[in-house]
Protein backbone atom coordinates (compact mmCIF):
# COMPACT_ATOMS: atom_id res chain seq x y z
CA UNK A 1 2.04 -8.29 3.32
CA UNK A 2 -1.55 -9.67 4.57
CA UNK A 3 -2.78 -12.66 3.00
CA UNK A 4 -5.00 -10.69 0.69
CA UNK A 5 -2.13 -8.99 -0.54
CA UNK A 6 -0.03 -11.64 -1.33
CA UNK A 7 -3.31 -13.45 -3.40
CA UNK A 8 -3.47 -10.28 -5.61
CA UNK A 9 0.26 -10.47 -6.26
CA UNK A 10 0.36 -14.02 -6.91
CA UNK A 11 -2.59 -13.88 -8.65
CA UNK A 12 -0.78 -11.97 -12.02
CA UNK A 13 2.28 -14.64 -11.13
CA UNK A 14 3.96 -16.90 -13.40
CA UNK A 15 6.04 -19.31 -12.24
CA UNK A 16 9.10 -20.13 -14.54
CA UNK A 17 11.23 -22.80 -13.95
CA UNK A 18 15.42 -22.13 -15.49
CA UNK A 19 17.91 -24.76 -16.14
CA UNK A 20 21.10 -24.37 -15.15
CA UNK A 21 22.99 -22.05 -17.33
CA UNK A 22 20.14 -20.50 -19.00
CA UNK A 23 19.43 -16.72 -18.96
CA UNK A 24 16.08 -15.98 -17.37
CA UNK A 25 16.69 -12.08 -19.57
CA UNK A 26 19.54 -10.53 -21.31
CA UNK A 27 21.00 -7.49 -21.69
CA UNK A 28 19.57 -5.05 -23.69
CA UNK A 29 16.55 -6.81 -24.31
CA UNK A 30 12.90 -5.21 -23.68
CA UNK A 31 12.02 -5.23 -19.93
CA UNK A 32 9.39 -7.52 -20.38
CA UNK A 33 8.68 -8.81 -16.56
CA UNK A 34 9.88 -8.22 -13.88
CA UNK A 35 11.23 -10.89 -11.36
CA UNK A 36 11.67 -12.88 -8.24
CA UNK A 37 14.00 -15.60 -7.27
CA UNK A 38 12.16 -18.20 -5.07
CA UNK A 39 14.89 -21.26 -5.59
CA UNK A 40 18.14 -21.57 -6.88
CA UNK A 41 21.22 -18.65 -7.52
CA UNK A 42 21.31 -16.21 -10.70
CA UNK A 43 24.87 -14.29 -11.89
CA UNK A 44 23.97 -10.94 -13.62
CA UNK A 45 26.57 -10.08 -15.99
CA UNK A 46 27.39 -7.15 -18.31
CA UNK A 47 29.43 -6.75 -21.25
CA UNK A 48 31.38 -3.59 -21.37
CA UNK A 49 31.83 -1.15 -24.23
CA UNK A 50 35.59 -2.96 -24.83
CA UNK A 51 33.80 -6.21 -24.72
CA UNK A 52 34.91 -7.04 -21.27
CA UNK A 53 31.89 -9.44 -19.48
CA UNK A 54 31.97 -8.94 -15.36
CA UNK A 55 29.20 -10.38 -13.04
CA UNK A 56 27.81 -7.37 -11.46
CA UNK A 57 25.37 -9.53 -8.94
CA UNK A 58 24.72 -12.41 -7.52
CA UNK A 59 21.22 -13.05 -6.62
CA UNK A 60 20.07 -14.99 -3.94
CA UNK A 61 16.57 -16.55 -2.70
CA UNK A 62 14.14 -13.77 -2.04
CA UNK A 63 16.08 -11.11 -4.38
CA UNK A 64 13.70 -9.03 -6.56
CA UNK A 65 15.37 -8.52 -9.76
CA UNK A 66 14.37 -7.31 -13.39
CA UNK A 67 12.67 -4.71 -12.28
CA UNK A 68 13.71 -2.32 -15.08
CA UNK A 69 10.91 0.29 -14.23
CA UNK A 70 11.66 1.08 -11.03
CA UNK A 71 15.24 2.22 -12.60
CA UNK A 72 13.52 4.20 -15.25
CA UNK A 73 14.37 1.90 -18.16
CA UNK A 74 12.96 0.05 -20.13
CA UNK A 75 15.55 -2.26 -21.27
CA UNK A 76 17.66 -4.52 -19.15
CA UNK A 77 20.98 -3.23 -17.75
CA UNK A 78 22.52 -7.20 -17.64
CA UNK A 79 22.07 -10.63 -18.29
CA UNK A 80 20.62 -12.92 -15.60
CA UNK A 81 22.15 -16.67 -15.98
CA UNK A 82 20.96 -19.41 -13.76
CA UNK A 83 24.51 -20.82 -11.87
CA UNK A 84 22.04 -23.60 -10.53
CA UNK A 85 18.37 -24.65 -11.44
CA UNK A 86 16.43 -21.75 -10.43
CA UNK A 87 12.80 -21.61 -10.04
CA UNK A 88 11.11 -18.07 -10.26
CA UNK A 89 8.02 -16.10 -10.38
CA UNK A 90 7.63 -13.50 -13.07
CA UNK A 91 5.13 -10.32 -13.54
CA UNK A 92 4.75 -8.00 -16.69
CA UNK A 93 6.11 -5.02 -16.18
CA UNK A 94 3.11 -2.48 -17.12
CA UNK A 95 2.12 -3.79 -13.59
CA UNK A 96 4.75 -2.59 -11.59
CA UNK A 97 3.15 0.69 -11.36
CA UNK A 98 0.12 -0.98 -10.14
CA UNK A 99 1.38 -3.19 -7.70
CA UNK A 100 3.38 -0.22 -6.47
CA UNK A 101 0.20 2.08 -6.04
CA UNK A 102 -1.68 -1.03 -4.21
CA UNK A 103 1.32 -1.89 -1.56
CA UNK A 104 3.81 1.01 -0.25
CA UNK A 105 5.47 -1.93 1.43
CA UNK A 106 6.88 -3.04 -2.44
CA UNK A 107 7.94 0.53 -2.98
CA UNK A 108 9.90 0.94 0.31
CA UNK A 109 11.55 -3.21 -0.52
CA UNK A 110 12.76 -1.96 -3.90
CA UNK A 111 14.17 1.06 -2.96
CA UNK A 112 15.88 -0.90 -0.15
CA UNK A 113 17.24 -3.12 -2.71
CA UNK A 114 18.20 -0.15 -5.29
CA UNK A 115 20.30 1.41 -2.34
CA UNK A 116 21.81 -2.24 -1.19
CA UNK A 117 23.15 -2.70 -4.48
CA UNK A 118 24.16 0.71 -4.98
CA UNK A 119 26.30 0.44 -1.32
CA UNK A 120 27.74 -2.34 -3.13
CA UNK A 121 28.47 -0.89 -6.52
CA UNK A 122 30.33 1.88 -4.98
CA UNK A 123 32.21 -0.60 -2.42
CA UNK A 124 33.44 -2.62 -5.39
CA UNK A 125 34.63 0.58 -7.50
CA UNK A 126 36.38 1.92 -4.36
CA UNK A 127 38.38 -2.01 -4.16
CA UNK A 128 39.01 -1.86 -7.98
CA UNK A 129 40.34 1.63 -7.50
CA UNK A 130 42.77 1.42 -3.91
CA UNK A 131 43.14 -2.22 -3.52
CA UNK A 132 45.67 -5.10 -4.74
CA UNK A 133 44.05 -7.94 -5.99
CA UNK A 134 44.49 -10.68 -3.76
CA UNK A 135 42.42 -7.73 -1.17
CA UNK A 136 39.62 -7.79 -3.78
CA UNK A 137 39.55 -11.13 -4.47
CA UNK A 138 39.51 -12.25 -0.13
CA UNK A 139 36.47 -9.58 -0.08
CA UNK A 140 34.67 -10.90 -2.98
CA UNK A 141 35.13 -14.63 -1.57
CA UNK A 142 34.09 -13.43 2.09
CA UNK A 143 30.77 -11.49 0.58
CA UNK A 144 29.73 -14.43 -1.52
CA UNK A 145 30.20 -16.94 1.56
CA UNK A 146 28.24 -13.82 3.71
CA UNK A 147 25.71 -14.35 1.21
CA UNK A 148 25.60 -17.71 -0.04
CA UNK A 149 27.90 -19.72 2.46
CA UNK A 150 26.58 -23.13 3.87
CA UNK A 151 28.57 -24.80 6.57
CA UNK A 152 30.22 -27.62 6.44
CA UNK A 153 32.95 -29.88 7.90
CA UNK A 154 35.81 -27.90 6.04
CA UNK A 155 34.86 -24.70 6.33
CA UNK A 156 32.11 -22.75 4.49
CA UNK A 157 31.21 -23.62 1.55
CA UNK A 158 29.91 -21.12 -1.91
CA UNK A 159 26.10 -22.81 -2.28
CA UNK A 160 26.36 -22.86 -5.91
CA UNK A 161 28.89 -23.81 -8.38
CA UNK A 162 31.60 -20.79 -8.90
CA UNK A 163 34.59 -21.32 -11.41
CA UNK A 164 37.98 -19.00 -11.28
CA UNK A 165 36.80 -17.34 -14.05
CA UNK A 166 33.69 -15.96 -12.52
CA UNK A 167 35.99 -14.76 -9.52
CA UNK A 168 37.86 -12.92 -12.23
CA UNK A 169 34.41 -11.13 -13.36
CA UNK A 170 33.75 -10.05 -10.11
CA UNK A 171 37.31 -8.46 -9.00
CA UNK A 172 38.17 -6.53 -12.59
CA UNK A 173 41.39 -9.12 -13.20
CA UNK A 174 42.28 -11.89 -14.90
CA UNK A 175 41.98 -15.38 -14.71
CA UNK A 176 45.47 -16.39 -14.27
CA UNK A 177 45.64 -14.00 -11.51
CA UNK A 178 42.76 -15.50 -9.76
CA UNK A 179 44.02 -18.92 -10.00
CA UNK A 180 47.41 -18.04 -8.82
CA UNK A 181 45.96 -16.34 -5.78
CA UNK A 182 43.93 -19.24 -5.21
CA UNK A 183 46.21 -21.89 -5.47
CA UNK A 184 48.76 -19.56 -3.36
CA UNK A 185 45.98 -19.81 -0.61
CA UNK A 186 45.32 -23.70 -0.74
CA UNK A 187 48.71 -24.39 -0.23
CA UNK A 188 48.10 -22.14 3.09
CA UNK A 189 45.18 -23.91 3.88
CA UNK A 190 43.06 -20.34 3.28
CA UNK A 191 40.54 -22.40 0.45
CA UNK A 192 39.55 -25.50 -0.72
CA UNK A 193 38.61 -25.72 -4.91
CA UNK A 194 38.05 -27.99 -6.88
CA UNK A 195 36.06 -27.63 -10.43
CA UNK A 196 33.31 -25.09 -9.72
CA UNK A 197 33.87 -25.40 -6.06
CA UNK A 198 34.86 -23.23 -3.39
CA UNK A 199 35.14 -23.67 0.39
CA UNK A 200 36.48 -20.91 2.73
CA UNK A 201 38.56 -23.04 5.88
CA UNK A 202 39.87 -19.93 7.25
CA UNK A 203 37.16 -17.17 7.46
CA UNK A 204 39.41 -15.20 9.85
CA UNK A 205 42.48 -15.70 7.78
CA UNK A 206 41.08 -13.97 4.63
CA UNK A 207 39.30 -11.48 6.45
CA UNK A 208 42.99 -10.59 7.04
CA UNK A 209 44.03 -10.37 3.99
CA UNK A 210 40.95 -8.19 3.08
CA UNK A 211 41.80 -5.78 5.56
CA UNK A 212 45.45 -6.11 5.06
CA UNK A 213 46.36 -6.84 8.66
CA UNK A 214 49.06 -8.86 9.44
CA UNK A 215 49.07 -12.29 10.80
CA UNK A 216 49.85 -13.25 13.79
């Protein structure tokens, strides 16, 4: 976008700051605003039909999100939690259409984004549906430290805190499984945890286990 662009964007812009663990929107609320993240990292959850909650996202510094009208609803398919203080600008949705009409280039980035998370809807249904566990769990680890890794001494490191539980939410399984596949893999030096802490030390180890290969 020019700089003229961006000052009519940010000129309908709120900025909202989010304390940790608070829900910027939740599901099934009106589509109010739509969203994006400039600081921090966001889980979007849903609660199934059964009552089942599983974190369908995670979004990450530059992510639109929220933007209900551009799915053709006007309700919000999840919840969107801060996992760490999050800051955030914010736009009412009757001006999606607008901002739309004004810049093609906002158009063609949401569809991009519809499409990326669709990719990714369809990769996790096709791990829940073929894979073991400990598979979905090593690919879920490796995408969140693809997306959200920062590298340190040990290895690389989730950039946000992550518990067992919300490992569980992403891979369709429990939480005991989780923990005893990832207390399996610190004894193999695979992971580091630790309360709401994860560090990958072996990137090339679990990407074996994701694709099942054996090792050497």
């Amino acid at each position: 976008m020019s700089d003229q662009e961006l000052d009519q964007l940010l000129a309908y812009a709120t900025v909202r700051r989010v304390p940790q663990n608070e829900a910027v929107f939740e599901q099934g609320a009106t589509a109010d605003f739509f969203y994006l993240l400039l600081h921090g990292r966001l889980k979007v959850t849903q609660v199934t039909r059964d009552g089942q909650q599983i974190i369908v996202r995670v979004v990450n510094p530059g992510d639109l999100f929220g933007f209900a009208r551009a799915l053709q609803r006007n309700d919000y398919p999840g919840t969107a939690t801060s996992a760490t203080e999050s800051l955030v600008l914010a736009w009412p949705t009757e001006l999606w259409n607008v901002f739309v009409e004004m810049n093609p280039h906002l158009a063609v980035n949401a569809m991009h984004t519809i499409g990326q998370r669709l990719d990714e809807a369809h990769t996790r249904i096709r791990e829940m549906s073929t894979e073991e566990v400990e598979r979905r769990v090593a690919h879920a680890v490796l995408r969140l430290a693809d997306k959200a890794g920062r590298r340190e001494q040990s290895g690389v490191r989730i950039d946000f805190p992550i518990s067992r539980q919300d490992i569980a939410e992403m891979t369709g399984t429990t939480l005991h499984t989780v923990s005893r596949i990832l207390s399996a893999w610190e004894g193999r030096g695979l992971v580091q945890g630790g309360r709401q802490k994860l560090v990958l030390c072996d990137i090339p180890g679990l990407k074996r286990l994701a694709e099942q290969a054996e090792e050497q």
